[in-house]
C-alpha atoms as a PDB file:
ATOM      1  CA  UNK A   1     198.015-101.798  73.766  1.00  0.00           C
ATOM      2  CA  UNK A   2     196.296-105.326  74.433  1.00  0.00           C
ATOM      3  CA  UNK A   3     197.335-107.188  77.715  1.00  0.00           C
ATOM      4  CA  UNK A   4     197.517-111.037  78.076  1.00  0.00           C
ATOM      5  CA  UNK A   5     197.239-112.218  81.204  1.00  0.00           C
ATOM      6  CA  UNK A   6     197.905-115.980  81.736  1.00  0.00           C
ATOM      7  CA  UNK A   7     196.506-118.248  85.063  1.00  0.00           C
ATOM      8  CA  UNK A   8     196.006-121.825  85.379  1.00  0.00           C
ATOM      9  CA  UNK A   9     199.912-123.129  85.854  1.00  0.00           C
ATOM     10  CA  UNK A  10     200.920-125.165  88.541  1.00  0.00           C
ATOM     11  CA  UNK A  11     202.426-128.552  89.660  1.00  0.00           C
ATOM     12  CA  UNK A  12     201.004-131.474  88.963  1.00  0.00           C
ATOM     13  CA  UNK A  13     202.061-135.063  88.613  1.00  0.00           C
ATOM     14  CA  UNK A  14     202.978-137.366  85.854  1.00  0.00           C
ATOM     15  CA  UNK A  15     199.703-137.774  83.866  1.00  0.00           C
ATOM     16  CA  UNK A  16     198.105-135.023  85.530  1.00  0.00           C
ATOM     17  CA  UNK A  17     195.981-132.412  84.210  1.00  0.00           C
ATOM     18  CA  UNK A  18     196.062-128.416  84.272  1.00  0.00           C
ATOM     19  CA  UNK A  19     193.977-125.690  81.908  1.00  0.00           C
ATOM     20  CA  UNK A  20     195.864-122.601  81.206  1.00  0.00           C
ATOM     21  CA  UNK A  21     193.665-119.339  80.682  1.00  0.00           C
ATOM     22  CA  UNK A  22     194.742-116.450  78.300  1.00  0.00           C
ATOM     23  CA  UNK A  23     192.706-113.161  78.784  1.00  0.00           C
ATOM     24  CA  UNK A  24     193.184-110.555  76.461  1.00  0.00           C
ATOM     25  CA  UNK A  25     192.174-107.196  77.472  1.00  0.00           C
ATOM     26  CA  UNK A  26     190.260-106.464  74.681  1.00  0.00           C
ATOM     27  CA  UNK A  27     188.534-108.700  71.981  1.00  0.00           C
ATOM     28  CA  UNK A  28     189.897-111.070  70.514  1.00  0.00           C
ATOM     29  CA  UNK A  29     188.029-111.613  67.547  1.00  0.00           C
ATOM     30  CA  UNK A  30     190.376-109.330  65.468  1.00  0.00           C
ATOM     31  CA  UNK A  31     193.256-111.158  65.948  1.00  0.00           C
ATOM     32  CA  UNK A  32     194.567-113.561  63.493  1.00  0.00           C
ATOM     33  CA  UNK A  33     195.687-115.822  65.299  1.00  0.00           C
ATOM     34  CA  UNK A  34     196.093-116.420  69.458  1.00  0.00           C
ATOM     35  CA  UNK A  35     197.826-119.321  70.816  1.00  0.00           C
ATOM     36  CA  UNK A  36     200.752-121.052  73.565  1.00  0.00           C
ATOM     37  CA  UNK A  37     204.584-121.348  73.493  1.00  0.00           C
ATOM     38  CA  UNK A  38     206.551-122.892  75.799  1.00  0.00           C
ATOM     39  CA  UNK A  39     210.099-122.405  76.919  1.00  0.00           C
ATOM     40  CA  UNK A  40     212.079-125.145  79.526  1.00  0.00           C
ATOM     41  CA  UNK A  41     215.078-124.116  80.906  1.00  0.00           C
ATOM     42  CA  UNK A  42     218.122-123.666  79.058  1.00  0.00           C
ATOM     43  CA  UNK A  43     215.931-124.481  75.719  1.00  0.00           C
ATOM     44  CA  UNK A  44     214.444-121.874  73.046  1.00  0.00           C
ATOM     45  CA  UNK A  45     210.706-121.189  73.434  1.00  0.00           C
ATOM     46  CA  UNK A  46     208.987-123.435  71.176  1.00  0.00           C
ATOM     47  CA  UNK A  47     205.154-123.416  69.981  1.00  0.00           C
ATOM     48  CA  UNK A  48     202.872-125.489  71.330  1.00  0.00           C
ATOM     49  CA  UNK A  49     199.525-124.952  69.852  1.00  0.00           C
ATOM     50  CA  UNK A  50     197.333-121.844  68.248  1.00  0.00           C
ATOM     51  CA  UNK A  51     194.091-121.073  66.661  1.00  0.00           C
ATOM     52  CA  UNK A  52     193.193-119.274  63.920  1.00  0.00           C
ATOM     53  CA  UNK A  53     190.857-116.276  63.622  1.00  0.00           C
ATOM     54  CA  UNK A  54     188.784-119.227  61.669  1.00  0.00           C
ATOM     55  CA  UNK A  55     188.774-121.777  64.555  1.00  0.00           C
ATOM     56  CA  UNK A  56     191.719-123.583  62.554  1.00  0.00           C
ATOM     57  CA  UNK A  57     193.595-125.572  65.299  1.00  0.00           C
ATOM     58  CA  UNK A  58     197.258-126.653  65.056  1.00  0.00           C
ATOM     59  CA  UNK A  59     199.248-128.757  67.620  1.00  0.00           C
ATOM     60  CA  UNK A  60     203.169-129.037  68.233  1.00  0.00           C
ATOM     61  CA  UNK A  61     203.206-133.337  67.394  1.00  0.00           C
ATOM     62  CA  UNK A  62     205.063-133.935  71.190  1.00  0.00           C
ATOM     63  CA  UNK A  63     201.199-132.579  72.843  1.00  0.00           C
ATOM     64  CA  UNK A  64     199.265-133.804  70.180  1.00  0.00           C
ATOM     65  CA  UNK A  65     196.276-135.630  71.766  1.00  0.00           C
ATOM     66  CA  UNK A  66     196.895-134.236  74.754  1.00  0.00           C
ATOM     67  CA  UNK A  67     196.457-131.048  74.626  1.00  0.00           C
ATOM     68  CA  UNK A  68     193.294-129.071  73.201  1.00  0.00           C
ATOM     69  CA  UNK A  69     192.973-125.268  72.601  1.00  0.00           C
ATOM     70  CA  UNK A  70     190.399-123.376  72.724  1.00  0.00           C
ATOM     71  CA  UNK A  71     188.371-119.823  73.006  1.00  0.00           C
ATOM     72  CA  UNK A  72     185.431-118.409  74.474  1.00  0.00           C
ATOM     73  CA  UNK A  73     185.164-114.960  72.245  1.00  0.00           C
ATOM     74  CA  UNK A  74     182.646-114.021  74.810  1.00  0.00           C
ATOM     75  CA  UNK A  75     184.880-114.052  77.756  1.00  0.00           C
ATOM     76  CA  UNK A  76     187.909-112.493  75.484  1.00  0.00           C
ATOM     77  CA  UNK A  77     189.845-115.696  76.680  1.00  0.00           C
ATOM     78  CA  UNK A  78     191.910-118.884  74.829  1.00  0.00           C
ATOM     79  CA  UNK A  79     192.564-121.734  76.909  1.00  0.00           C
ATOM     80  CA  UNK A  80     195.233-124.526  76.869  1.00  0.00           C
ATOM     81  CA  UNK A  81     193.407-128.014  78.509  1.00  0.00           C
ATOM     82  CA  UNK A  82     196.918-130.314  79.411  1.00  0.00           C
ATOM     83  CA  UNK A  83     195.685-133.756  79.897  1.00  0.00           C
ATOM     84  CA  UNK A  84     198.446-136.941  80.829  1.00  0.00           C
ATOM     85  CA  UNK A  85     201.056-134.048  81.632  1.00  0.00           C
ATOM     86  CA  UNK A  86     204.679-135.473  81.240  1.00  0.00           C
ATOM     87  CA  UNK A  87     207.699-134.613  83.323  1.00  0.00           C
ATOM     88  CA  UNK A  88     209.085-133.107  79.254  1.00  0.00           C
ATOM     89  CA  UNK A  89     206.125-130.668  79.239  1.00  0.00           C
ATOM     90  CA  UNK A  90     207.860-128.767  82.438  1.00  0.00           C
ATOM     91  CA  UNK A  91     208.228-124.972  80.951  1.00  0.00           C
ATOM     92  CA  UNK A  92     206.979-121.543  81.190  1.00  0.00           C
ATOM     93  CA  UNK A  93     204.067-121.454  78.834  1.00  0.00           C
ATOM     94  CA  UNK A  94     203.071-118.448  77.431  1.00  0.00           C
ATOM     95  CA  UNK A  95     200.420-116.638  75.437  1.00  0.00           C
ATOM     96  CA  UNK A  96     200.186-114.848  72.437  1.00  0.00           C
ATOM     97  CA  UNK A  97     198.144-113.391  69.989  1.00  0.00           C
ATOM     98  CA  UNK A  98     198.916-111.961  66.342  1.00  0.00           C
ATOM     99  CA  UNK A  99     197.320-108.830  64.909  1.00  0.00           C
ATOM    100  CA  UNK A 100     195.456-108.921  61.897  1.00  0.00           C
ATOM    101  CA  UNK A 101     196.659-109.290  58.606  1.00  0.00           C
ATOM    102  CA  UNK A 102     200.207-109.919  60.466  1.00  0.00           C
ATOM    103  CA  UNK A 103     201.674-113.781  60.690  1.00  0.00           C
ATOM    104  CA  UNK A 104     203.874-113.400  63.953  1.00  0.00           C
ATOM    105  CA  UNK A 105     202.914-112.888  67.695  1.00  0.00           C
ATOM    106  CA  UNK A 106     202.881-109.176  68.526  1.00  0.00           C
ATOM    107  CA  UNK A 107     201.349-109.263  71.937  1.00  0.00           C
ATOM    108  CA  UNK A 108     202.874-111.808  74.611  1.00  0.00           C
ATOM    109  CA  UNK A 109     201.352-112.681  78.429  1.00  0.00           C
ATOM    110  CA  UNK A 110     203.833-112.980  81.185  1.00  0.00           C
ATOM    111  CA  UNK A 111     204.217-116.513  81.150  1.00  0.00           C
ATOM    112  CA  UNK A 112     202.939-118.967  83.735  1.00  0.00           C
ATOM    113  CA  UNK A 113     204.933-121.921  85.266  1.00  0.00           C
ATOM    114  CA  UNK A 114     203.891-125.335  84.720  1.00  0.00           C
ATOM    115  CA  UNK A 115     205.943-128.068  86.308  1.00  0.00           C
ATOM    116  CA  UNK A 116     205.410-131.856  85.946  1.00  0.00           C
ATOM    117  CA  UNK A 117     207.131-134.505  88.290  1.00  0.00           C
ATOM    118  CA  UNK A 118     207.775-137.822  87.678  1.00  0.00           C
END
């Protein structure tokens, strides 16, 4: 059974910057696909970015140029960089990864609590 484990949340301050950190507990080269939803009160959890198995990149269009992801295969790790954080980003984010040859997130993180004020 893989394990996400998700660090890197905190509070910050309108146009403030955090980098979230996903790390699997095994590779994650097999995966098709790993990548970040996000889930505000009272609202459905809604994706924010991912990245295919191919390095393909795809962005929700509210973080667009703002947010980058990325991976370090090495380290078994995706990260979520959050540059000019807004006071709408304020959510859980989580993490998740889908397993190959499959098109929807099997394995989820815990979530980890970003808050922006205004």
């Amino acid at each position: 059974q893989v394990q996400l484990v998700e660090s890197g949340g905190g509070s910050v301050h309108n146009g403030g910057s955090l980098r979230l950190s996903c790390a699997a507990s095994g590779s994650i080269s097999g995966f098709n696909a790993m990548g970040w939803h996000r889930q505000a009160p009272g609202q459905e959890r809604d994706v924010v970015a991912f990245i295919t198995r191919a390095g393909s990149t795809n962005y929700a269009d509210s973080v667009k140029g703002r947010f980058t992801i990325s991976r370090d295969s090495a380290k078994n790790t995706v990260y979520l960089q959050m540059n000019n954080l807004q006071p709408d980003d304020t959510a859980v984010y989580y993490c998740y990864a889908v397993s190959y040859g499959g098109n929807q997130p099997n394995f989820w993180g815990q979530g980890t609590q970003v808050t922006v004020s205004s």
